[in-house]
C-alpha atoms as a PDB file:
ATOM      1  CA  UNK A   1     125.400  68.855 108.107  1.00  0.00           C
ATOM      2  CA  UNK A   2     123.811  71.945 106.606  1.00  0.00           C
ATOM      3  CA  UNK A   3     121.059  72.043 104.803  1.00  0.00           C
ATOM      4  CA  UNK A   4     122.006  72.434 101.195  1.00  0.00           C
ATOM      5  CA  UNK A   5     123.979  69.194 101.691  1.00  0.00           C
ATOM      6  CA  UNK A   6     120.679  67.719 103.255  1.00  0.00           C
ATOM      7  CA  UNK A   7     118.824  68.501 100.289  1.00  0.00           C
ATOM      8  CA  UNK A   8     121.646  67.038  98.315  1.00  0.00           C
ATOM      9  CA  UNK A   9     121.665  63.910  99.364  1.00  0.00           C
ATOM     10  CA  UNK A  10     117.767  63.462  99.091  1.00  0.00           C
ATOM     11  CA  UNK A  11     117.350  64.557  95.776  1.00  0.00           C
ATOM     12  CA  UNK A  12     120.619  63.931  93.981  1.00  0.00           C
ATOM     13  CA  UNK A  13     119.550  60.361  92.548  1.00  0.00           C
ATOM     14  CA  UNK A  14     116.262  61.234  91.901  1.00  0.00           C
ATOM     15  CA  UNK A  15     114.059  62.123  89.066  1.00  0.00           C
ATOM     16  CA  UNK A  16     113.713  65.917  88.542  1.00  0.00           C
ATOM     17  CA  UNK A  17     112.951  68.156  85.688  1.00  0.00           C
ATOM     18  CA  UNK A  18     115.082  71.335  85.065  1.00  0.00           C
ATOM     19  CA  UNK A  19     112.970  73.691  86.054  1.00  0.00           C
ATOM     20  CA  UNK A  20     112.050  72.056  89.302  1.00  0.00           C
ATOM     21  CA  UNK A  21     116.007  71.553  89.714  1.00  0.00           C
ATOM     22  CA  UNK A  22     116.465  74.784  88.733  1.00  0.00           C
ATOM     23  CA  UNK A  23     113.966  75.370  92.216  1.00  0.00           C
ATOM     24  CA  UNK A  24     116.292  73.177  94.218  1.00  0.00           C
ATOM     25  CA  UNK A  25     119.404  74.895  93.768  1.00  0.00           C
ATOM     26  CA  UNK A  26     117.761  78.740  94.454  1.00  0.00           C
ATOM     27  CA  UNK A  27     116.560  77.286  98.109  1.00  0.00           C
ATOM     28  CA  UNK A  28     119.877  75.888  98.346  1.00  0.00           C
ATOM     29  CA  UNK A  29     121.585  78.999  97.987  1.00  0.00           C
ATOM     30  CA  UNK A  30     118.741  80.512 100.344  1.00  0.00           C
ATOM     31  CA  UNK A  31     119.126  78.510 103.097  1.00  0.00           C
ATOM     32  CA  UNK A  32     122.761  78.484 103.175  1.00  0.00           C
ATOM     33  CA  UNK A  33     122.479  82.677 103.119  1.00  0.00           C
ATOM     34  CA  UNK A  34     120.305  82.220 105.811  1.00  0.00           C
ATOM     35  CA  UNK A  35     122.385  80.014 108.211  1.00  0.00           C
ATOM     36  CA  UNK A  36     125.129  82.366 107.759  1.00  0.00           C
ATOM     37  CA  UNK A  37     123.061  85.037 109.725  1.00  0.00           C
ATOM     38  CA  UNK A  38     121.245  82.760 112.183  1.00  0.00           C
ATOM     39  CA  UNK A  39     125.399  81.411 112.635  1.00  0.00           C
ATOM     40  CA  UNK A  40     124.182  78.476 115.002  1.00  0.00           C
ATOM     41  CA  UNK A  41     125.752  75.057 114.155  1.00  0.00           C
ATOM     42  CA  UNK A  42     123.203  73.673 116.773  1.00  0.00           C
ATOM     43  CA  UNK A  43     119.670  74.707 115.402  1.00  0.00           C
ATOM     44  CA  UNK A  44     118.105  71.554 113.574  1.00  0.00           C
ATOM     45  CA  UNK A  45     115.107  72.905 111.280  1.00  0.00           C
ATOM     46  CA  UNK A  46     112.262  70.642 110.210  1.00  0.00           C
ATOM     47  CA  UNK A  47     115.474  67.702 108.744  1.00  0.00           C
ATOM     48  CA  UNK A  48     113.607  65.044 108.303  1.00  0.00           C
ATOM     49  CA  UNK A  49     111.053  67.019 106.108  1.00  0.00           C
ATOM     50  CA  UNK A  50     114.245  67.747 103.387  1.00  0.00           C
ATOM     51  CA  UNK A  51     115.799  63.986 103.809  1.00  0.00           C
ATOM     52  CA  UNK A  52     112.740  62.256 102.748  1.00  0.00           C
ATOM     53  CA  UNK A  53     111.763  62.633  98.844  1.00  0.00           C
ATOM     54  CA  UNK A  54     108.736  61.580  97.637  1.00  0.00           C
ATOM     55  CA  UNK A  55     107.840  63.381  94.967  1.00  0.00           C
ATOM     56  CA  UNK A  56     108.669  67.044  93.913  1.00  0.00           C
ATOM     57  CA  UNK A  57     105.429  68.726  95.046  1.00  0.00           C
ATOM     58  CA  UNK A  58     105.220  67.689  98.128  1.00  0.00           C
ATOM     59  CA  UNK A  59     108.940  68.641  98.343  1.00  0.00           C
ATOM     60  CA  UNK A  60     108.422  71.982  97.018  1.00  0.00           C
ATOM     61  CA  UNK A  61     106.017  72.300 100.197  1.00  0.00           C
ATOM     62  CA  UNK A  62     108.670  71.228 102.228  1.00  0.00           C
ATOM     63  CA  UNK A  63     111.361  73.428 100.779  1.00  0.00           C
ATOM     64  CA  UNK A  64     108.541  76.392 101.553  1.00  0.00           C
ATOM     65  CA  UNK A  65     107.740  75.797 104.639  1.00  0.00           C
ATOM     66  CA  UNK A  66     111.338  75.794 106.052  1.00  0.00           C
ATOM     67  CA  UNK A  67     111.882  78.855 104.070  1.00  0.00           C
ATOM     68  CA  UNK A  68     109.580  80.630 106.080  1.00  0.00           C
ATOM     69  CA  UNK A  69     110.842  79.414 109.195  1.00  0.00           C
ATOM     70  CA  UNK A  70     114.017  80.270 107.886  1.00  0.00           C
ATOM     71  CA  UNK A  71     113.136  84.386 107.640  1.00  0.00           C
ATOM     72  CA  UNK A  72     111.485  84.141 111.408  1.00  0.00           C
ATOM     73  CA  UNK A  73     115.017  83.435 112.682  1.00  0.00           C
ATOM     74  CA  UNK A  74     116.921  84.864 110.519  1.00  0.00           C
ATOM     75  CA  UNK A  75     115.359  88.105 110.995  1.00  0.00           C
ATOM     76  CA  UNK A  76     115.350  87.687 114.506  1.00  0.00           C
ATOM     77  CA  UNK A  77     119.032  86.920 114.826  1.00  0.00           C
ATOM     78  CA  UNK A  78     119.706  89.946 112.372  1.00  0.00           C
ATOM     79  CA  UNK A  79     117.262  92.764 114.720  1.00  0.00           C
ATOM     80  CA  UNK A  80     118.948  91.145 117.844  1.00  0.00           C
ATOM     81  CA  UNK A  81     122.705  91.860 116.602  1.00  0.00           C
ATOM     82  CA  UNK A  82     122.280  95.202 114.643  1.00  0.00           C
ATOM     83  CA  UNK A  83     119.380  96.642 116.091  1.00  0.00           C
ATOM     84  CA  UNK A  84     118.428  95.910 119.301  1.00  0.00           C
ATOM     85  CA  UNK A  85     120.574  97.365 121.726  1.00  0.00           C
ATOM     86  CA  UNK A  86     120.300 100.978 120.192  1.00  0.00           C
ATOM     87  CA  UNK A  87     116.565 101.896 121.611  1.00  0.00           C
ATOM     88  CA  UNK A  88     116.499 104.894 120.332  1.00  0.00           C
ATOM     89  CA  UNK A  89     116.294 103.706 116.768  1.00  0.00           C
ATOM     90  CA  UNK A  90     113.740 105.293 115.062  1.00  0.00           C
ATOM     91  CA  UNK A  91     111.459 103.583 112.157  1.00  0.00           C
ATOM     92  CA  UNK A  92     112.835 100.299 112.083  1.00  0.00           C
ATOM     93  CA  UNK A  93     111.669  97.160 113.724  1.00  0.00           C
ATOM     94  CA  UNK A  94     111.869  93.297 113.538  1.00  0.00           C
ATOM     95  CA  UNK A  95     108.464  93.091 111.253  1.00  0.00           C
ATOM     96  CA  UNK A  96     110.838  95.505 108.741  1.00  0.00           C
ATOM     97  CA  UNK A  97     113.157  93.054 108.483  1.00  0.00           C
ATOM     98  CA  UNK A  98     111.117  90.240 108.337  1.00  0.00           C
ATOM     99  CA  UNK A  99     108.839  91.336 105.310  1.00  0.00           C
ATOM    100  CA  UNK A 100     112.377  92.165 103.595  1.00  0.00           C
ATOM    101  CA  UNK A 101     113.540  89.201 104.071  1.00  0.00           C
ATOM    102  CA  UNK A 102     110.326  87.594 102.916  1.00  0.00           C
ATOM    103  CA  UNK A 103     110.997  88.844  98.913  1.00  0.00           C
ATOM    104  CA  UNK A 104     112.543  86.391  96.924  1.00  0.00           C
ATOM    105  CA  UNK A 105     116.706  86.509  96.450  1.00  0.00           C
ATOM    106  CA  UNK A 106     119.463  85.550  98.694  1.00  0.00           C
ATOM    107  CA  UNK A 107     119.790  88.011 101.631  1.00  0.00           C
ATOM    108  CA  UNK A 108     123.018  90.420 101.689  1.00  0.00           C
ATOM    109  CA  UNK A 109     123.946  92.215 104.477  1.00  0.00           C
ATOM    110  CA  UNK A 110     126.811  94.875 103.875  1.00  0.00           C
ATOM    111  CA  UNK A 111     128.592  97.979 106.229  1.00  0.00           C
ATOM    112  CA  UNK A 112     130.331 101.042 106.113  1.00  0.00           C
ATOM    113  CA  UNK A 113     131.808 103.956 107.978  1.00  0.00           C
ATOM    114  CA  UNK A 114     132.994 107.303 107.372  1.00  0.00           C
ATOM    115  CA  UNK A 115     134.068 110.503 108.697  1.00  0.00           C
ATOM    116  CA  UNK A 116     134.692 114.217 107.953  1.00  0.00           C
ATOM    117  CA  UNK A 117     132.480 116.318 105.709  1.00  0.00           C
ATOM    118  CA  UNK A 118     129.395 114.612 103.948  1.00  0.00           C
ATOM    119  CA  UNK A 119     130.432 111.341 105.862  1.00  0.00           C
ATOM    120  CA  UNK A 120     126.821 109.728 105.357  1.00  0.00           C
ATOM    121  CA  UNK A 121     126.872 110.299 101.828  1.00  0.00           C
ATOM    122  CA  UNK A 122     130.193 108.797 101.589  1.00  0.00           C
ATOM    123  CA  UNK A 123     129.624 105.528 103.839  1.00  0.00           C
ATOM    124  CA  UNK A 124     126.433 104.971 101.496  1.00  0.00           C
ATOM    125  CA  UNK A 125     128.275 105.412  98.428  1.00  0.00           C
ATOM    126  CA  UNK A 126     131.246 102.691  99.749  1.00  0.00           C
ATOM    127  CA  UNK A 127     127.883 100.523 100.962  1.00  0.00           C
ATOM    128  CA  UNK A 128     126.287 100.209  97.714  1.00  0.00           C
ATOM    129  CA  UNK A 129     129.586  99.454  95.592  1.00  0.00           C
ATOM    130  CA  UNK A 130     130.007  96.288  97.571  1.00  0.00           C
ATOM    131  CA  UNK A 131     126.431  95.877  97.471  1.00  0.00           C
ATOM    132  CA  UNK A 132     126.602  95.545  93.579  1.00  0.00           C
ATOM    133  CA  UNK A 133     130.370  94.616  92.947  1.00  0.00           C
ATOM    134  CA  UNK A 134     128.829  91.940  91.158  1.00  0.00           C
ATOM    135  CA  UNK A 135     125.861  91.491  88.853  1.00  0.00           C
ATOM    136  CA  UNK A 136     122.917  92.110  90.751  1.00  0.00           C
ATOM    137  CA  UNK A 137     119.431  93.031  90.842  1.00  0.00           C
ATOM    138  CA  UNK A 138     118.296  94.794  94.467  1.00  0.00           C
ATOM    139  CA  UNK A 139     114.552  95.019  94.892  1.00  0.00           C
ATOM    140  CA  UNK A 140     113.920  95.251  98.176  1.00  0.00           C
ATOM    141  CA  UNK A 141     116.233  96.836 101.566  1.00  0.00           C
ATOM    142  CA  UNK A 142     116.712  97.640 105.148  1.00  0.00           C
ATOM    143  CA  UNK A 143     119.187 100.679 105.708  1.00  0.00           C
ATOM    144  CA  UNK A 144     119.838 101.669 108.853  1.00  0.00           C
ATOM    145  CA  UNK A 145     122.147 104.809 109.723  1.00  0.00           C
ATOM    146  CA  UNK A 146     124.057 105.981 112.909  1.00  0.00           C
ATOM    147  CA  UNK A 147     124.871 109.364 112.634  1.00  0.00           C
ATOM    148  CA  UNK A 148     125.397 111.940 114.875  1.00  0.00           C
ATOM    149  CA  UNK A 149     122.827 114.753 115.770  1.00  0.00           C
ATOM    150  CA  UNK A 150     125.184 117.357 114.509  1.00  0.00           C
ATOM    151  CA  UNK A 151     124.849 115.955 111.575  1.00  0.00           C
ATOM    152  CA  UNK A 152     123.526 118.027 108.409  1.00  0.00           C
ATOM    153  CA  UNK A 153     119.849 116.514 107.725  1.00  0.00           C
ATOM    154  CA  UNK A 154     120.732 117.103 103.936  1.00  0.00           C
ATOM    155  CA  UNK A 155     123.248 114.648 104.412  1.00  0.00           C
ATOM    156  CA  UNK A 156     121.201 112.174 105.632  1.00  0.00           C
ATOM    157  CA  UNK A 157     118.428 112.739 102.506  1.00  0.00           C
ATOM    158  CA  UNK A 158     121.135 112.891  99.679  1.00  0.00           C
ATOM    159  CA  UNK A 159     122.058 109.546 101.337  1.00  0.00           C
ATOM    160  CA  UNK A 160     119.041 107.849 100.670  1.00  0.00           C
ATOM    161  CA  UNK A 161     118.737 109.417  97.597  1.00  0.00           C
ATOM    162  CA  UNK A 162     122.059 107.361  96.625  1.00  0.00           C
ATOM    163  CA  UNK A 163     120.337 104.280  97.569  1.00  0.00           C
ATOM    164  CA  UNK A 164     117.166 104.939  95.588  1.00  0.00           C
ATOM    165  CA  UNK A 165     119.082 106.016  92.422  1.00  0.00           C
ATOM    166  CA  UNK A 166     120.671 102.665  92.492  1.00  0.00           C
ATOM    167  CA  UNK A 167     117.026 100.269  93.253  1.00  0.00           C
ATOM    168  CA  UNK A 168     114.321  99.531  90.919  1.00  0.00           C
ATOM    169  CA  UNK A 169     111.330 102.224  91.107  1.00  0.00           C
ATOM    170  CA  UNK A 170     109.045  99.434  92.377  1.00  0.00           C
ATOM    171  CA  UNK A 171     111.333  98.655  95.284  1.00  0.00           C
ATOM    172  CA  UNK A 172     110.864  98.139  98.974  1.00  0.00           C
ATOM    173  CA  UNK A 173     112.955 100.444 100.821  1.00  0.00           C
ATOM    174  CA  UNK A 174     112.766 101.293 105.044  1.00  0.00           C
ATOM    175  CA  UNK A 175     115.165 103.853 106.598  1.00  0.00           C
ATOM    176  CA  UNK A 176     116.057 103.707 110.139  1.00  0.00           C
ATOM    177  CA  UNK A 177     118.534 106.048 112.219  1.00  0.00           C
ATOM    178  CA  UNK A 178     119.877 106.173 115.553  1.00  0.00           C
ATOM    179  CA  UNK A 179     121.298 109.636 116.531  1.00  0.00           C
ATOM    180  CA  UNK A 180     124.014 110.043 118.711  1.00  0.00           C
ATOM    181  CA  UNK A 181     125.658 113.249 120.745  1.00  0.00           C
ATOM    182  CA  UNK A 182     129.591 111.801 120.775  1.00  0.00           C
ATOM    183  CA  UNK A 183     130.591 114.424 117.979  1.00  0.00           C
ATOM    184  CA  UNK A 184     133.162 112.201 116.744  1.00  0.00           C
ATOM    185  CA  UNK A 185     132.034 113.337 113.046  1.00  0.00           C
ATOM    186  CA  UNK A 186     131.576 109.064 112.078  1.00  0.00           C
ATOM    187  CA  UNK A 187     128.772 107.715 110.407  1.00  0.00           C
ATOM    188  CA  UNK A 188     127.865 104.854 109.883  1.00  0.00           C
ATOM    189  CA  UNK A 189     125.570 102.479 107.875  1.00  0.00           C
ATOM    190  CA  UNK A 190     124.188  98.842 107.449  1.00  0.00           C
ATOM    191  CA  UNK A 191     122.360  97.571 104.505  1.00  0.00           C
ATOM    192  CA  UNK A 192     119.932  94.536 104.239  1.00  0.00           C
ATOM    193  CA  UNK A 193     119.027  93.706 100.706  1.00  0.00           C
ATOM    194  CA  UNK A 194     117.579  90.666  98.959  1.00  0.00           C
ATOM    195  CA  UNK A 195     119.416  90.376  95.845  1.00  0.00           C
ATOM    196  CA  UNK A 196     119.071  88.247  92.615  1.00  0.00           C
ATOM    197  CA  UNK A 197     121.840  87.470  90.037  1.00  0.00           C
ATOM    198  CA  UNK A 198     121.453  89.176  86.414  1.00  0.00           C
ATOM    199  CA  UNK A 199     117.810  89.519  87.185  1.00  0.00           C
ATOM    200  CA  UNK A 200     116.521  92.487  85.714  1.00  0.00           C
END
């Protein structure tokens, strides 16, 4: 049993103004983005805390507490599968992840690759329609490039500039890249971003 279904059946036959349902279904939708990137039917977080109701405050705590949980291993399964084998990445860690994570929305993780002339601008570009092929708001995001070290630095900079033109001007934004000498003319690029539906 998942979470969201957890926190179903404790608070479907109970008392609970809008607002605070309104509450309930955003963590639902959390959690359940969240245990698609931890992917591990066998972790069991805190259960007992979301089958027991007794009252919405203390709930809310609850609900809170196992968020935060929630970004720890999240972001640690996330730096682990993306990140961690290419040591020479430079300017992103685990604690960039985590504080992205940490802003409000439902994490969204989306890739692309390209090749040939201007190939990071082009993976970007493909990256960010996906990214908002529906009706999002992006505040805050991890982007992390391979390229290749032949690779025009303008590239690279018009690239980001695609991804700023697209964000909020208050937005959290870290770049990493990881260079590499194959020459194959590929780039390629993964984006983190918390998102929120027709929030403006």
């Amino acid at each position: 049993m998942n979470l969201a279904e957890i926190i179903d059946q404790a608070t479907s036959n109970v008392k609970i103004n809008e607002a605070d349902r309104n509450k309930v279904r955003y963590y639902k939708e959390r959690f359940s983005a969240f245990e698609k990137i931890i992917n591990d039917e066998n972790h069991h977080i805190n259960e007992l805390k979301l089958s027991n109701f007794q009252g919405f405050t203390s709930y809310e705590q609850n609900l809170k507490d196992i968020d935060k949980d929630l970004v720890d291993m999240a972001s640690s399964a996330m730096f682990t599968n993306e990140f961690s084998s290419h040591l020479t990445s430079i300017g992103l860690d685990i604690s960039d992840i985590k504080s992205t994570m940490a802003h409000n929305g439902m994490p969204v993780i989306v890739r692309d690759i390209s090749s040939g002339q201007n190939a990071i601008q082009n993976a970007t570009k493909q990256a960010m329609q996906k990214l908002f092929s529906s009706d999002v708001s992006v505040r805050s995001v991890v982007a992390w490039f391979e390229i290749e070290e032949s690779m025009e630095f303008s590239d690279l900079t018009e690239a980001i500039s695609i991804i700023e033109q697209h964000l909020e001007p208050d937005s959290d934004i870290v770049f990493g890249t990881t260079s590499d000498v194959k020459n194959t003319g590929t780039a390629k690029i993964t984006i983190l971003a918390m998102t929120s539906r027709g929030v403006g």
